[in-house]
C-alpha atoms as a PDB file:
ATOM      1  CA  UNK A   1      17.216  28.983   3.213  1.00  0.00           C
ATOM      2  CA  UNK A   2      20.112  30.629   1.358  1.00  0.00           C
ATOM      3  CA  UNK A   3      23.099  31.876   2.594  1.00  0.00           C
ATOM      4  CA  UNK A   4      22.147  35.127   0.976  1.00  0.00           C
ATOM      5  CA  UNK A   5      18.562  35.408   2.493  1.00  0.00           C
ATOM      6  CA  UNK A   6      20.238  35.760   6.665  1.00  0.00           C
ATOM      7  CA  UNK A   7      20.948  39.064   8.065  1.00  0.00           C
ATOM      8  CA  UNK A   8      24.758  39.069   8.811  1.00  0.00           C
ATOM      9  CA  UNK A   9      24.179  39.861  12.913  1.00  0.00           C
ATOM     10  CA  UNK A  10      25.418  37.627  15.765  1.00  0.00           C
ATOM     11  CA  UNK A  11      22.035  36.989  17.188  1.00  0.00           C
ATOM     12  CA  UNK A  12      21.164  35.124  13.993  1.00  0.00           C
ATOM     13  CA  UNK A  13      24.668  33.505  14.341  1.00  0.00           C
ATOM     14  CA  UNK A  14      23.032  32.032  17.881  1.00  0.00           C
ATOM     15  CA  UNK A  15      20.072  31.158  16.195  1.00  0.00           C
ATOM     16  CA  UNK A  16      21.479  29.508  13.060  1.00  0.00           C
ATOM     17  CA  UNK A  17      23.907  27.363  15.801  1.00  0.00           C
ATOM     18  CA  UNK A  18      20.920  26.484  17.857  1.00  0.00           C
ATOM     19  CA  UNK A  19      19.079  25.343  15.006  1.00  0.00           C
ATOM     20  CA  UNK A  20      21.734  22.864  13.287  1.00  0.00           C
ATOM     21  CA  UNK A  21      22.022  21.068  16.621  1.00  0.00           C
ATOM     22  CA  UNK A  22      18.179  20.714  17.041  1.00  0.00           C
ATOM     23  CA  UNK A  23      18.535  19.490  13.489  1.00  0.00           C
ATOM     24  CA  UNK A  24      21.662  17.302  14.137  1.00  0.00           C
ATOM     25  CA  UNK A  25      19.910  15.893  17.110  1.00  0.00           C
ATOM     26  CA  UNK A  26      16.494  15.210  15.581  1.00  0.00           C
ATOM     27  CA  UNK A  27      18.807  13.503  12.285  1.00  0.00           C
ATOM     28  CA  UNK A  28      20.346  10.798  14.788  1.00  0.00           C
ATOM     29  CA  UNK A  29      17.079  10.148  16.921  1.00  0.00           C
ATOM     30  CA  UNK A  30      15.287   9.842  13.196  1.00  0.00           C
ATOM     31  CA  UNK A  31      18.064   7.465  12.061  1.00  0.00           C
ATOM     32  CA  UNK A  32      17.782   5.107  15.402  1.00  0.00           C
ATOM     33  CA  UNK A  33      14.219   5.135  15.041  1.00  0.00           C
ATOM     34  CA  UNK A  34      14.472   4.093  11.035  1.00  0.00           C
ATOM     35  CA  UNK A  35      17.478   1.787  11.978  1.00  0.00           C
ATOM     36  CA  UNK A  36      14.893   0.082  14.788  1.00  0.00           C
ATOM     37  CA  UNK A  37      11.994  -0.226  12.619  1.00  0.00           C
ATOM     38  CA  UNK A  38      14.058  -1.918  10.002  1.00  0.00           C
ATOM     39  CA  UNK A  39      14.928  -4.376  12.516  1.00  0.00           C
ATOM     40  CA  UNK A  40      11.361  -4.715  13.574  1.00  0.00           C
ATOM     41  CA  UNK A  41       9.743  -5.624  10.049  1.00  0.00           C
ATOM     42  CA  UNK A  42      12.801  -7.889   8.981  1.00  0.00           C
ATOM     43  CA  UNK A  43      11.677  -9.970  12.266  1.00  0.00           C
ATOM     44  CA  UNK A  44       7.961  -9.575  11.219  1.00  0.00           C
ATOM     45  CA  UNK A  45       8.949 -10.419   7.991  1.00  0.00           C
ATOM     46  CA  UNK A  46      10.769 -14.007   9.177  1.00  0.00           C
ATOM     47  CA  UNK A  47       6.831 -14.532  11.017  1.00  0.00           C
ATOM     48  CA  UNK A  48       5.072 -13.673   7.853  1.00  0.00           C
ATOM     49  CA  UNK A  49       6.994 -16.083   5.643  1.00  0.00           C
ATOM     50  CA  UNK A  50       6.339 -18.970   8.135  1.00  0.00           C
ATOM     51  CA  UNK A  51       2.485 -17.874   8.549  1.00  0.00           C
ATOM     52  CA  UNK A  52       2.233 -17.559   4.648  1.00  0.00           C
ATOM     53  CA  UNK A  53       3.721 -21.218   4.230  1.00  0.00           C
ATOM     54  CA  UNK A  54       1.698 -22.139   6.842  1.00  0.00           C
ATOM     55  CA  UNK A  55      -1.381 -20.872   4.595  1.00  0.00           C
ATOM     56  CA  UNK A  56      -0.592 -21.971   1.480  1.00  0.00           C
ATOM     57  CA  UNK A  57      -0.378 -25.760   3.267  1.00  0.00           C
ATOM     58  CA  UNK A  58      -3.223 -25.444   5.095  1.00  0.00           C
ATOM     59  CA  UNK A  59      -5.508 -23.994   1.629  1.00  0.00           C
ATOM     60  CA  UNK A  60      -4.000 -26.829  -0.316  1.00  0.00           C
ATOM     61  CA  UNK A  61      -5.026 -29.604   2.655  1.00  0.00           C
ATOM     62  CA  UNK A  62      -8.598 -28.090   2.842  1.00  0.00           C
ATOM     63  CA  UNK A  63      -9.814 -28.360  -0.315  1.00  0.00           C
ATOM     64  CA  UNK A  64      -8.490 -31.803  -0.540  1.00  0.00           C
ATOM     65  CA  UNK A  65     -10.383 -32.715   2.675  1.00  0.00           C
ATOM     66  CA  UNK A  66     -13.071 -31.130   0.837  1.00  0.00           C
ATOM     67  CA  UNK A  67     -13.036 -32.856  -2.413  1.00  0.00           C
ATOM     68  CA  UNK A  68     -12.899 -36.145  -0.727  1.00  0.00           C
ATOM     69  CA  UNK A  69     -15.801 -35.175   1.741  1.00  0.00           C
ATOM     70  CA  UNK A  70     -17.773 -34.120  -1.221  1.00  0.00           C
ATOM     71  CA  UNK A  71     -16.795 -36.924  -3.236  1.00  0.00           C
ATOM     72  CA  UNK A  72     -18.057 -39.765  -0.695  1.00  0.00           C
ATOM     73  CA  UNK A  73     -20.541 -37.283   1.199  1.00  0.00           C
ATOM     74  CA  UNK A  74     -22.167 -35.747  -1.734  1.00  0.00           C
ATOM     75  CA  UNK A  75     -22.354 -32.102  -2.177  1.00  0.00           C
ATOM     76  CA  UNK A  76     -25.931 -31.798  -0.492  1.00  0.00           C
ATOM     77  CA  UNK A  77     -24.718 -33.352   2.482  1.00  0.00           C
ATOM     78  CA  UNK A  78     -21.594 -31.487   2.658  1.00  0.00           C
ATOM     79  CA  UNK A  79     -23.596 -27.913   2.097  1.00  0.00           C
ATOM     80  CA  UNK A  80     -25.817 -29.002   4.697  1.00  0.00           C
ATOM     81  CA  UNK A  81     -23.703 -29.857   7.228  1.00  0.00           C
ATOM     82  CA  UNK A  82     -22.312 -26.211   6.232  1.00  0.00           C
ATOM     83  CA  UNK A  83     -25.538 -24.702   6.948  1.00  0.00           C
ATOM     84  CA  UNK A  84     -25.514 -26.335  10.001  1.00  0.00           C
ATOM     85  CA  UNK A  85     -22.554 -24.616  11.405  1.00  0.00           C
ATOM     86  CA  UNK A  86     -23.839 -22.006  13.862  1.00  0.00           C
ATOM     87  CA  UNK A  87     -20.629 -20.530  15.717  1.00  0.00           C
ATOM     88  CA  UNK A  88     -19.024 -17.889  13.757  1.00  0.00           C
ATOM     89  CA  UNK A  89     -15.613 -16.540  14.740  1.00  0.00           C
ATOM     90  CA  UNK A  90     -15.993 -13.170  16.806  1.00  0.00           C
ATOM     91  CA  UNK A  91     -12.921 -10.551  15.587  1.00  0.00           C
ATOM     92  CA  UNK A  92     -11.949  -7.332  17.570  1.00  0.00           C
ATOM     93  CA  UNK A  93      -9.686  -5.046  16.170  1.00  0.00           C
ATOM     94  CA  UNK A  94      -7.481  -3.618  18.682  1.00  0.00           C
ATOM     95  CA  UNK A  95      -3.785  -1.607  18.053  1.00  0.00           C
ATOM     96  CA  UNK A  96      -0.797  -1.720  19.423  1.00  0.00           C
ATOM     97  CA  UNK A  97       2.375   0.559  19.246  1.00  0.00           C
ATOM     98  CA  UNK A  98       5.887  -0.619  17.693  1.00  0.00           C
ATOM     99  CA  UNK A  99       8.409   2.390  17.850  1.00  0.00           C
ATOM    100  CA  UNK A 100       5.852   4.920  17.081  1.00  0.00           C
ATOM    101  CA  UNK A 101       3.685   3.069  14.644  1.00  0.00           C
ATOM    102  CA  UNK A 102       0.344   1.993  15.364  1.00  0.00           C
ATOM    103  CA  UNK A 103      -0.703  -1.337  14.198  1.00  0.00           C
ATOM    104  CA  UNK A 104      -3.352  -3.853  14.060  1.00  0.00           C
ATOM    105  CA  UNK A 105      -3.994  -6.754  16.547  1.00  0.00           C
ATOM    106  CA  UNK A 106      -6.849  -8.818  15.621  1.00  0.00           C
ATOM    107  CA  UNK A 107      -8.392 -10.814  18.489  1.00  0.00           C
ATOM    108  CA  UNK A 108     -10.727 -13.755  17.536  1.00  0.00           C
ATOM    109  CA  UNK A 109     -12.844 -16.351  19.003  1.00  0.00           C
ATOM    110  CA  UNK A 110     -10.874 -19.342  17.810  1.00  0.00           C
ATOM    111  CA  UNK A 111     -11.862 -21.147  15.091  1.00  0.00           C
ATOM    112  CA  UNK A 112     -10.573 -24.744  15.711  1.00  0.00           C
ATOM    113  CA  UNK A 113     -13.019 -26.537  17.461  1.00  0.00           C
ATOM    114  CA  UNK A 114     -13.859 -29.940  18.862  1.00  0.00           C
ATOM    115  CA  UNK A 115     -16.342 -32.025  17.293  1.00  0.00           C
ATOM    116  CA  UNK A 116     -19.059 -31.404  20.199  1.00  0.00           C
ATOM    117  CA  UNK A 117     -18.549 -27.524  19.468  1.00  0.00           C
ATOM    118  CA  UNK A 118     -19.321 -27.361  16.087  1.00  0.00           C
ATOM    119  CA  UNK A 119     -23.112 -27.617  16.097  1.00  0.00           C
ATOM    120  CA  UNK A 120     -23.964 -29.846  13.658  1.00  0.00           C
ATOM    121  CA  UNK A 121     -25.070 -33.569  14.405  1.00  0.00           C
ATOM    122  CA  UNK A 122     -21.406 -35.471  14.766  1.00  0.00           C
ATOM    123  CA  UNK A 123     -23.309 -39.245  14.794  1.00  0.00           C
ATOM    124  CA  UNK A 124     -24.989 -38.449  11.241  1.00  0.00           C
ATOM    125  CA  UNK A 125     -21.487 -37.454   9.191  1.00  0.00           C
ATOM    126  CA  UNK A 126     -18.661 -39.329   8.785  1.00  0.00           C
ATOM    127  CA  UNK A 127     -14.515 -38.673   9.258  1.00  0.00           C
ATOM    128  CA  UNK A 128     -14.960 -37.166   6.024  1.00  0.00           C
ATOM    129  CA  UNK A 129     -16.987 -34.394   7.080  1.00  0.00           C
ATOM    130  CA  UNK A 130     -15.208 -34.017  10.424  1.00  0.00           C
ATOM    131  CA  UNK A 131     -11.503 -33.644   8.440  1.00  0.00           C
ATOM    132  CA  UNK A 132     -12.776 -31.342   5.916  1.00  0.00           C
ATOM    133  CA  UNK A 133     -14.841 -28.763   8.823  1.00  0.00           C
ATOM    134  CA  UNK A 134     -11.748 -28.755  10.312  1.00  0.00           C
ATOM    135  CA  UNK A 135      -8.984 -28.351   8.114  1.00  0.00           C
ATOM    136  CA  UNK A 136     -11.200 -25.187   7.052  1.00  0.00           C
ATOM    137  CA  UNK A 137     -11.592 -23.862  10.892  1.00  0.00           C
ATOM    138  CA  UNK A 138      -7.660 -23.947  10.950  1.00  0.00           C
ATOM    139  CA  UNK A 139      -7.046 -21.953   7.336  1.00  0.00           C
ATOM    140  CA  UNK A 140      -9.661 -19.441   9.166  1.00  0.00           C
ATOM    141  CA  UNK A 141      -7.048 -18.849  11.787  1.00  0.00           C
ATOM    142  CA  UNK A 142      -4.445 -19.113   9.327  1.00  0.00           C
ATOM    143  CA  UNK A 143      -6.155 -16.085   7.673  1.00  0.00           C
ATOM    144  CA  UNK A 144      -6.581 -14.472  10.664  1.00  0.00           C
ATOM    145  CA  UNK A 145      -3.128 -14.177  11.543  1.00  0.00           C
ATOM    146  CA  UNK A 146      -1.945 -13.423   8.292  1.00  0.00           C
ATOM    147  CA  UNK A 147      -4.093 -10.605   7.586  1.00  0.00           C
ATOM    148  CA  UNK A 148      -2.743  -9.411  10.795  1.00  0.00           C
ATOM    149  CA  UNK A 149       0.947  -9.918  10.368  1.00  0.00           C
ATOM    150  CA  UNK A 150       0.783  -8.609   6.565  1.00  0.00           C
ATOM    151  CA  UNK A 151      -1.053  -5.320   7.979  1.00  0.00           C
ATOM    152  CA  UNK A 152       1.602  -4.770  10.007  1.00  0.00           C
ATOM    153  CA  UNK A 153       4.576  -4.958   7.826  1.00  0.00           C
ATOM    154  CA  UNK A 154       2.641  -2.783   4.969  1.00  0.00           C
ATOM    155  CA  UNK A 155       2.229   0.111   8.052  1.00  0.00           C
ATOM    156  CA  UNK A 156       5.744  -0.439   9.127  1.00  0.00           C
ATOM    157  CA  UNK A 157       6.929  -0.211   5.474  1.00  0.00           C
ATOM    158  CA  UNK A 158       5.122   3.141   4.911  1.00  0.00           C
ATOM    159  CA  UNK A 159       6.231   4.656   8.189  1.00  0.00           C
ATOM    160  CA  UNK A 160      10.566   3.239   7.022  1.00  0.00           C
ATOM    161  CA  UNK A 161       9.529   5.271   3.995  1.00  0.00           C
ATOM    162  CA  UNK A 162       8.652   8.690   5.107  1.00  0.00           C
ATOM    163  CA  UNK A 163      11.223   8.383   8.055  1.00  0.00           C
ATOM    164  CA  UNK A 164      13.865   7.836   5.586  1.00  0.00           C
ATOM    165  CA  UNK A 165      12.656  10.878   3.711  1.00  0.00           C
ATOM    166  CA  UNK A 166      12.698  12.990   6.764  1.00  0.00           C
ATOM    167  CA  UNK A 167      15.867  11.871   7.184  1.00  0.00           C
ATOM    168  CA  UNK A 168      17.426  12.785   3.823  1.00  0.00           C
ATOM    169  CA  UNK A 169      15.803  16.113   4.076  1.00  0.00           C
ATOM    170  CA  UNK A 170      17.677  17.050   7.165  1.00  0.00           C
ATOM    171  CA  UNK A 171      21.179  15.133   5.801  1.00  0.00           C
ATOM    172  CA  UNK A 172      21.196  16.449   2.356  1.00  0.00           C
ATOM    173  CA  UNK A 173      18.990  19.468   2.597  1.00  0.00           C
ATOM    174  CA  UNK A 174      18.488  21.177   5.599  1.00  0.00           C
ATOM    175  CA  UNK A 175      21.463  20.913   7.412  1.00  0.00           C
ATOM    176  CA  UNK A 176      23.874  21.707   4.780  1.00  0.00           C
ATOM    177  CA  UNK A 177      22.102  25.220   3.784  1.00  0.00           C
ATOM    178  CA  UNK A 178      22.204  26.074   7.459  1.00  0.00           C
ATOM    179  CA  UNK A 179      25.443  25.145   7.755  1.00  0.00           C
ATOM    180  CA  UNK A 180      26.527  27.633   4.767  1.00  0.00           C
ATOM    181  CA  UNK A 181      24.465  30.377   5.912  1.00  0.00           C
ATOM    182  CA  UNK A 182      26.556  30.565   9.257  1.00  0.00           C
ATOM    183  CA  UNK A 183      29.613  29.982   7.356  1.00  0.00           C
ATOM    184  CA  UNK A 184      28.229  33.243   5.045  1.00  0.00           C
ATOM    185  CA  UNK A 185      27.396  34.928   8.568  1.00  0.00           C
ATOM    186  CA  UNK A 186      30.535  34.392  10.196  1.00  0.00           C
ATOM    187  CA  UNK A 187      32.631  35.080   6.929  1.00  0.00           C
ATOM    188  CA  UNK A 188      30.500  38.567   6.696  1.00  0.00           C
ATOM    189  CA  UNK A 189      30.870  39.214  10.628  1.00  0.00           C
ATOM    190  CA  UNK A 190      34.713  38.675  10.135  1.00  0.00           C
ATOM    191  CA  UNK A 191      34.697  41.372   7.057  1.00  0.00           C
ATOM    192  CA  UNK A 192      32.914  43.894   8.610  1.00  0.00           C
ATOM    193  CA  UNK A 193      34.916  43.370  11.794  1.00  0.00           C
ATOM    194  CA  UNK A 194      38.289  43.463   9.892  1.00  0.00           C
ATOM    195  CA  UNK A 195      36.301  47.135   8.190  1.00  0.00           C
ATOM    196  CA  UNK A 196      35.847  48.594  11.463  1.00  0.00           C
ATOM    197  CA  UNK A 197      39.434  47.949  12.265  1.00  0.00           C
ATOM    198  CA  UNK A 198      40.800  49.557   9.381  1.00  0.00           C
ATOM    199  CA  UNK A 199      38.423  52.297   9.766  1.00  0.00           C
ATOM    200  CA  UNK A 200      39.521  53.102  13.413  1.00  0.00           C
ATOM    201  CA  UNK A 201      42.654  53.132  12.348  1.00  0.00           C
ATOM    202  CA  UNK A 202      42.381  55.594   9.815  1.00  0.00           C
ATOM    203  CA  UNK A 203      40.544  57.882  12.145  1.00  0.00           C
ATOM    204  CA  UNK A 204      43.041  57.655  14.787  1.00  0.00           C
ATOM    205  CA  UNK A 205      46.108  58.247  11.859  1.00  0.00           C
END
């Protein structure tokens, strides 16, 4: 809106007042809520470091558990003990809110069993076997949760975006041309006011 574009009346006067402290007020409640989801991913962001660590350890112990499984094992006995495995891990997506931003929860059957859950035949493999099934049933749940967590930041990194955006629209754009088209309004008002004045007082002379 330019300051040129108004009609000079008091009613728009009210209106332009009205409007910069609806835009004053939604420019603080916008900053808290930016400020608070800052907060929120930096202490997502201290969980996702740990979980990806976490990961990373748990990828690098697996496939050592299963080299040395296949190495002693044998790859057919390894794949078949693979086949054997019947449970697979049951994931519902749900959502929860953080400060206006819907994101992901992931529920899952957990993945870590004990040896009599697994389904396969524990008497005909070895510790071998065992350590390498289960490293890999705890980088499942490692993956679980990290696919989670990472969702999560990337929605509450979009949402800091356009909040900051809205933000800097009312700071820098909006409330600085309705703030000069009052000041134009009550500069004209004062002119034609001072006008009328000097015009009554000619008439009366």
């Amino acid at each position: 809106m330019g300051a040129q574009d108004v009609k000079p009346t008091r009613s728009e006067l009210i209106a332009l007042k009205k409007k910069i402290k609806l835009s004053e007020s939604g420019h603080k409640l916008l900053k808290m809520k930016r400020d608070g989801l800052i907060l929120e991913f930096f202490d997502i962001l201290n969980q996702a470091k740990d979980v990806r660590n976490e990961l990373d350890a748990a990828y690098a112990n697996a496939t050592e558990k299963f080299k040395f499984a296949e190495a002693v094992e044998g790859r057919v006995t390894v794949k078949s003990t693979a086949f054997a495995l019947k449970n697979t891990p049951e994931i519902t997506l749900r959502s929860h809110n953080i400060m206006g931003v819907v994101v992901p929860k992931i529920d899952s059957s957990k993945v870590h069993k004990s040896l009599n859950q697994r389904g396969y035949g524990i008497l005909g493999t070895s510790s071998y076997i065992d350590e390498a099934v289960e490293s890999y049933e705890i980088l499942v749940d490692k993956i679980i949760l990290a696919a989670e967590i990472e969702t999560t930041m990337k929605k509450l990194l979009d949402d800091i975006e356009k909040t900051k955006r809205r933000v800097n629209a009312l700071e820098f754009k909006v409330i600085p041309e309705l703030s000069e088209a009052m000041a134009f309004i009550s500069l004209r008002l004062e002119e034609m006011e001072r006008e009328n004045t000097f015009r009554l007082k000619r008439i009366k002379a």
